[in-house]
PDB file of N, CA and C in Angstrom:
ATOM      1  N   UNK A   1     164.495  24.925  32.249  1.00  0.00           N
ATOM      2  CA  UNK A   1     165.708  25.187  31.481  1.00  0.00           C
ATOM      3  C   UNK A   1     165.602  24.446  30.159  1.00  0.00           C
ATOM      4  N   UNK A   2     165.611  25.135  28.860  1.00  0.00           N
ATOM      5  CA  UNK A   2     165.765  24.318  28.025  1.00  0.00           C
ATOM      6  C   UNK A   2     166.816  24.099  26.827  1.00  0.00           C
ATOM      7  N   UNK A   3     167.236  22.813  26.840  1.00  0.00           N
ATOM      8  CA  UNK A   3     168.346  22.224  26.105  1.00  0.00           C
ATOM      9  C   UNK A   3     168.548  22.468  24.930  1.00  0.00           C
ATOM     10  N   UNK A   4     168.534  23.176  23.864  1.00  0.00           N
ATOM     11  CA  UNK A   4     168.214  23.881  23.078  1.00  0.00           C
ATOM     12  C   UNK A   4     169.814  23.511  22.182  1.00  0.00           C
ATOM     13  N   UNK A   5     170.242  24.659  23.729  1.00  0.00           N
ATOM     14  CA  UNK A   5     171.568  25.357  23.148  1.00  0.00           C
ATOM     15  C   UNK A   5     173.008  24.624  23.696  1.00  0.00           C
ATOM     16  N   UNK A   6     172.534  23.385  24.109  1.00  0.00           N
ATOM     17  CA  UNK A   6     173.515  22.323  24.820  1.00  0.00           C
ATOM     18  C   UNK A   6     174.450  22.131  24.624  1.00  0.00           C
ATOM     19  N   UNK A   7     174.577  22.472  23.108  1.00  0.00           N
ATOM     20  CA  UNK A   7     176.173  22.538  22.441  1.00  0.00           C
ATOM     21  C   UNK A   7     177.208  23.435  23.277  1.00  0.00           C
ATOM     22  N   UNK A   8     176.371  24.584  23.299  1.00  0.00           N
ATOM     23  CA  UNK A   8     177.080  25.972  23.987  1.00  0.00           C
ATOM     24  C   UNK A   8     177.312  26.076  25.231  1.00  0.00           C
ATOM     25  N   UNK A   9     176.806  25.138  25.903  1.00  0.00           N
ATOM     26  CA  UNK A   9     176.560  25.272  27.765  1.00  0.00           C
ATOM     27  C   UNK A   9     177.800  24.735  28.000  1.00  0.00           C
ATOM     28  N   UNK A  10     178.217  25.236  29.051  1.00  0.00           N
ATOM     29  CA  UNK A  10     179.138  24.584  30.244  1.00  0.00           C
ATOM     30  C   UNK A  10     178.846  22.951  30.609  1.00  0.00           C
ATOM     31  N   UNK A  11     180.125  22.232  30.047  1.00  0.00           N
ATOM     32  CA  UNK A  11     179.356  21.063  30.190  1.00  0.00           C
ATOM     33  C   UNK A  11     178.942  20.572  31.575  1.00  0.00           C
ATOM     34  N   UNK A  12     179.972  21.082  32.667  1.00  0.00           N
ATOM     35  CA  UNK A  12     179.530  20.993  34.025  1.00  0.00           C
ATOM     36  C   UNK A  12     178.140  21.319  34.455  1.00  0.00           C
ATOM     37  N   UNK A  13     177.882  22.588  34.163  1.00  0.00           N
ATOM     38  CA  UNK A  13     176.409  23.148  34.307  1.00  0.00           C
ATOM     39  C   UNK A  13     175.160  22.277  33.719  1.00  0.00           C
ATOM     40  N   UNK A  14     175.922  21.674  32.107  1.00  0.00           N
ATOM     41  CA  UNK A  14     175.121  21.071  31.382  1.00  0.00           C
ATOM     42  C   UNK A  14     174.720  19.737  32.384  1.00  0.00           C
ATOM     43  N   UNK A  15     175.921  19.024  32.685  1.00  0.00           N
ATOM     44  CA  UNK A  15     175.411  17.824  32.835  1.00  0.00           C
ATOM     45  C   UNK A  15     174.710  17.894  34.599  1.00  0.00           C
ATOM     46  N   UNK A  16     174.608  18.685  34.770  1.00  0.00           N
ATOM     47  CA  UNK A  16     173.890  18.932  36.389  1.00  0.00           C
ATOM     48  C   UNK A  16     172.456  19.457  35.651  1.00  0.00           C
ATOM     49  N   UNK A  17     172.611  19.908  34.415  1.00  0.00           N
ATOM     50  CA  UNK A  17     170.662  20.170  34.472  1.00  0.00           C
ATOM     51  C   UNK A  17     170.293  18.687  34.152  1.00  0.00           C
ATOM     52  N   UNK A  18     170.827  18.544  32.823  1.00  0.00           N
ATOM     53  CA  UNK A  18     170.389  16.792  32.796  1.00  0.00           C
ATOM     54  C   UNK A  18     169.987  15.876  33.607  1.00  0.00           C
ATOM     55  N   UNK A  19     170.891  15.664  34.916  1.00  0.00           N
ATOM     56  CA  UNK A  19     171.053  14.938  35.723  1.00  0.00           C
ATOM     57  C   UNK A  19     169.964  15.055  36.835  1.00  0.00           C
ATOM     58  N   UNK A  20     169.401  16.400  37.076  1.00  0.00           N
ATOM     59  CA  UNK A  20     168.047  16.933  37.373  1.00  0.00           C
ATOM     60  C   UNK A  20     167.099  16.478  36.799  1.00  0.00           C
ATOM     61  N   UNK A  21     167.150  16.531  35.447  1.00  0.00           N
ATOM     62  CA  UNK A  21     166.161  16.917  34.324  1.00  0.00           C
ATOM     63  C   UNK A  21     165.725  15.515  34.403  1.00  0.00           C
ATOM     64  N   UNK A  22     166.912  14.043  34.854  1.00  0.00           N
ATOM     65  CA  UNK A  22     166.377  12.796  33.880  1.00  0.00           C
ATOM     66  C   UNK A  22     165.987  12.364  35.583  1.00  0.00           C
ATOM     67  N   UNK A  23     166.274  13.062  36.905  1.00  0.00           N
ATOM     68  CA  UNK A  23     166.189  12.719  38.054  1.00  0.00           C
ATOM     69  C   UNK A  23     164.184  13.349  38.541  1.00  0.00           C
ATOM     70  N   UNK A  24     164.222  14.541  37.869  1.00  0.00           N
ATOM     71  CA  UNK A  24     162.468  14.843  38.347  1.00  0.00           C
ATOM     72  C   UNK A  24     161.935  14.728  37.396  1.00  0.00           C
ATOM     73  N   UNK A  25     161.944  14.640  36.020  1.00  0.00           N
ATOM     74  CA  UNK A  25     161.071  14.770  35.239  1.00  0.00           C
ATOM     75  C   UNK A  25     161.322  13.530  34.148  1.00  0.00           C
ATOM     76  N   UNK A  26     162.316  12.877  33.446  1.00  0.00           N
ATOM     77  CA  UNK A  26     162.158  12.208  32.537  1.00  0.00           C
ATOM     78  C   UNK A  26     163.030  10.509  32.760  1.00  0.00           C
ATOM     79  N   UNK A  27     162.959  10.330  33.496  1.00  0.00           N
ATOM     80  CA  UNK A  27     163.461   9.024  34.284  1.00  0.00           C
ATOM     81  C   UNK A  27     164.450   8.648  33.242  1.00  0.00           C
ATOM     82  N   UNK A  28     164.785   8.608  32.320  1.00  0.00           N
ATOM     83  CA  UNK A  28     165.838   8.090  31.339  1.00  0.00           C
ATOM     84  C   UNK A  28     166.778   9.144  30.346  1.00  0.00           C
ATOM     85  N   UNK A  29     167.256   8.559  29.998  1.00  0.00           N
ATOM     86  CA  UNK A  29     168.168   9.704  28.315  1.00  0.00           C
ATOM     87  C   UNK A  29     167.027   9.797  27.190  1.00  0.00           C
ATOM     88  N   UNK A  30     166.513   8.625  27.162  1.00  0.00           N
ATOM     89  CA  UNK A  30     166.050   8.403  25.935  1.00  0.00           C
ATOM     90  C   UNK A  30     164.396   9.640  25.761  1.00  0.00           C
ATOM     91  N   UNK A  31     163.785   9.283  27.110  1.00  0.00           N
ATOM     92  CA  UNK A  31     162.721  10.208  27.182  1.00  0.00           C
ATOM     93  C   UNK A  31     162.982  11.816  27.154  1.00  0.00           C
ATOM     94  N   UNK A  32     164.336  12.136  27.761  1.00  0.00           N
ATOM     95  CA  UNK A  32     165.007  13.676  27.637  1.00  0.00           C
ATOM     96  C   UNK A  32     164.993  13.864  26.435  1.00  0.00           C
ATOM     97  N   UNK A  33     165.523  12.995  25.202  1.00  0.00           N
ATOM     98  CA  UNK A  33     166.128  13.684  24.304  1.00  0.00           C
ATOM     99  C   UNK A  33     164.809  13.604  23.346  1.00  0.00           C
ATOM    100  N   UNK A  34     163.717  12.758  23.282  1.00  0.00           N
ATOM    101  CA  UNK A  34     162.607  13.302  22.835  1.00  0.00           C
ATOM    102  C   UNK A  34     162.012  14.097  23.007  1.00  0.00           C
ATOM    103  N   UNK A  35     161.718  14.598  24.394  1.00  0.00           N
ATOM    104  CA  UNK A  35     160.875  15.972  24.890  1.00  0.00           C
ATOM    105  C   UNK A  35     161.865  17.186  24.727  1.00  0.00           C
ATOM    106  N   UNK A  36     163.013  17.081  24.353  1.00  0.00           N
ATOM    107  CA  UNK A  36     163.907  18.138  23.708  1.00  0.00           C
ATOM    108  C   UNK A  36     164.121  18.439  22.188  1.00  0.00           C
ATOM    109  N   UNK A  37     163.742  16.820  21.777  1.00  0.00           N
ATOM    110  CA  UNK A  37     164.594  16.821  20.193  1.00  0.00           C
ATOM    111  C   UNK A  37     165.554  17.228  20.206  1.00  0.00           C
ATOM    112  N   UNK A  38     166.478  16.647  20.888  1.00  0.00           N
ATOM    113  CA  UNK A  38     167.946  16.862  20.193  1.00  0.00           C
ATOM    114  C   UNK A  38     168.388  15.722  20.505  1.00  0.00           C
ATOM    115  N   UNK A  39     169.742  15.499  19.907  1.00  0.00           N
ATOM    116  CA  UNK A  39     170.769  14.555  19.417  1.00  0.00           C
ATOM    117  C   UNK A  39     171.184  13.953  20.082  1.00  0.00           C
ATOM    118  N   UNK A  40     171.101  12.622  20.804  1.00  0.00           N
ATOM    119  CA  UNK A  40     171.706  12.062  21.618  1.00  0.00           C
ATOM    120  C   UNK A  40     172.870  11.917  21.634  1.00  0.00           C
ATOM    121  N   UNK A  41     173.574  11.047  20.603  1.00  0.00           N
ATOM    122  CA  UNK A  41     174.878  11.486  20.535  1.00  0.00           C
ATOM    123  C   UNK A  41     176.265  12.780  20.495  1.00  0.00           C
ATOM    124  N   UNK A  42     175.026  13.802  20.128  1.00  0.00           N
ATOM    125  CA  UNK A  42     175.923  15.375  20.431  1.00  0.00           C
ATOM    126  C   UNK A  42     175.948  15.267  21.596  1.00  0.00           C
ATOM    127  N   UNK A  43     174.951  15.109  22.530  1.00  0.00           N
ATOM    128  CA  UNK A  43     174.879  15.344  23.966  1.00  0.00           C
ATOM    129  C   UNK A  43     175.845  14.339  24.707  1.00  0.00           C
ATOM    130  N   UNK A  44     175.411  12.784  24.379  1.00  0.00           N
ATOM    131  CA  UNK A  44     176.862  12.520  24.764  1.00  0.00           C
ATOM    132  C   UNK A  44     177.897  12.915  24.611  1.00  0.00           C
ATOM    133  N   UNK A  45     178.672  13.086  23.655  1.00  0.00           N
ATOM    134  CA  UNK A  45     179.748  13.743  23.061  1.00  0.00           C
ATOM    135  C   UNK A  45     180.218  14.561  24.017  1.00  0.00           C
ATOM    136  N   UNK A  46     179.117  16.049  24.033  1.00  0.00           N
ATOM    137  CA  UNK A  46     179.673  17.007  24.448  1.00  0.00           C
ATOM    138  C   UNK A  46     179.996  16.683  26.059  1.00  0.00           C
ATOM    139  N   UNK A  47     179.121  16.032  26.971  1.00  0.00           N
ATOM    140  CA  UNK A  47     179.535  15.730  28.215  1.00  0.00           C
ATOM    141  C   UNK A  47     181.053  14.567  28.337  1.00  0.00           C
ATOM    142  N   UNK A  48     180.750  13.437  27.474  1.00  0.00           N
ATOM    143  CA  UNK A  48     182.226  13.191  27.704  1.00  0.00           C
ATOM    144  C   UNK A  48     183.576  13.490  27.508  1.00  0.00           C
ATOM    145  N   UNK A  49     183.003  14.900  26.667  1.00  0.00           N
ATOM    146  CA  UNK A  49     184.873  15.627  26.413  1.00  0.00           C
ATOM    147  C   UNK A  49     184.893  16.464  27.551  1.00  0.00           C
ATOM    148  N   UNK A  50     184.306  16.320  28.237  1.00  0.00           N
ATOM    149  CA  UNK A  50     184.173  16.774  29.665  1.00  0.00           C
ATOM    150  C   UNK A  50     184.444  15.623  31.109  1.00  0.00           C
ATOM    151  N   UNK A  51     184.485  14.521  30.523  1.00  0.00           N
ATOM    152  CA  UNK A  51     185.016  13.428  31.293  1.00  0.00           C
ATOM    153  C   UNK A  51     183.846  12.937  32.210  1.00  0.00           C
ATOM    154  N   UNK A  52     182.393  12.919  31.228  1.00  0.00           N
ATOM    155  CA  UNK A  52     181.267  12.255  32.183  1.00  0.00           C
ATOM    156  C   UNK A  52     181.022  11.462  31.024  1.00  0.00           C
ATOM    157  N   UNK A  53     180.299  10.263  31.930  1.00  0.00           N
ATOM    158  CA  UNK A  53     180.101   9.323  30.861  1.00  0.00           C
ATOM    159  C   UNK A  53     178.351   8.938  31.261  1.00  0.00           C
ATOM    160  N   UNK A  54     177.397   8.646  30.687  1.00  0.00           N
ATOM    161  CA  UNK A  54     176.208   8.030  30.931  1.00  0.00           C
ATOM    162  C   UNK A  54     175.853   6.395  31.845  1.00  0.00           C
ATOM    163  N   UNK A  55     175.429   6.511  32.607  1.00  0.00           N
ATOM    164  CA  UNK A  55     175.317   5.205  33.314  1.00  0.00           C
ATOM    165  C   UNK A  55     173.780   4.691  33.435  1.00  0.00           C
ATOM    166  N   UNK A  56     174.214   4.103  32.847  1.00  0.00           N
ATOM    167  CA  UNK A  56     171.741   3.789  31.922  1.00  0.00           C
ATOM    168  C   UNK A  56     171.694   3.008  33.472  1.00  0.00           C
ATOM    169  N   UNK A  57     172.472   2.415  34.609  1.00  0.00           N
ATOM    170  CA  UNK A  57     171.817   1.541  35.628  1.00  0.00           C
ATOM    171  C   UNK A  57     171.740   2.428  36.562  1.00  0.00           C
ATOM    172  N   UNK A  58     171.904   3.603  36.801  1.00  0.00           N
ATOM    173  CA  UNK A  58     171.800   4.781  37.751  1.00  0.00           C
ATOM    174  C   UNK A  58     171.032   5.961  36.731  1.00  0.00           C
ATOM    175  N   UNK A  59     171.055   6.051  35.917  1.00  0.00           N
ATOM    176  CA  UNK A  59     170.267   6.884  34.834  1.00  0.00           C
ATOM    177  C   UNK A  59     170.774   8.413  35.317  1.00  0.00           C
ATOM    178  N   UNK A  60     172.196   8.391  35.055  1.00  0.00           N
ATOM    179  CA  UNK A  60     172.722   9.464  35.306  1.00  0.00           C
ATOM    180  C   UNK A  60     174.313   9.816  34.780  1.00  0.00           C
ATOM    181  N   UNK A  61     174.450  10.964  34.498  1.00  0.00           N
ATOM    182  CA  UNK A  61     175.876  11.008  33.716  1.00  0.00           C
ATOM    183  C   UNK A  61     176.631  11.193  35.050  1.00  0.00           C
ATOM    184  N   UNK A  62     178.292  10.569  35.176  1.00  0.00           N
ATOM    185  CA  UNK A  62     178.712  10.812  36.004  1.00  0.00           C
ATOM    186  C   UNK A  62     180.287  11.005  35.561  1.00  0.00           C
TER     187      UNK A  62
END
């Protein structure tokens, strides 16, 4: 799946690929948003107007 269009996604949907994405393949935020190039802070953004927030000690938005 790729994050591309993250702005546009369902943030629910969104933050369940992420949460996959940083769970099998990129152990952190920081490594996601390089192998994507995109914006960390959009991505936060867009998940917490959705009422998830990032938790760097579980490495997962919740």
């Amino acid at each position: 799946m790729n994050l591309d269009n993250f702005e546009s996604m369902d943030p629910v949907m969104l933050m369940s690929i992420v949460n996959m994405k940083l769970r099998d393949e990129y152990g952190d935020l920081d490594n996601l948003i390089k192998a994507f190039d995109i914006d960390k802070q959009a991505l936060i953004n867009k998940l917490a107007s959705a009422g998830f927030d990032y938790l760097p000690e579980v490495k997962q938005f919740r």
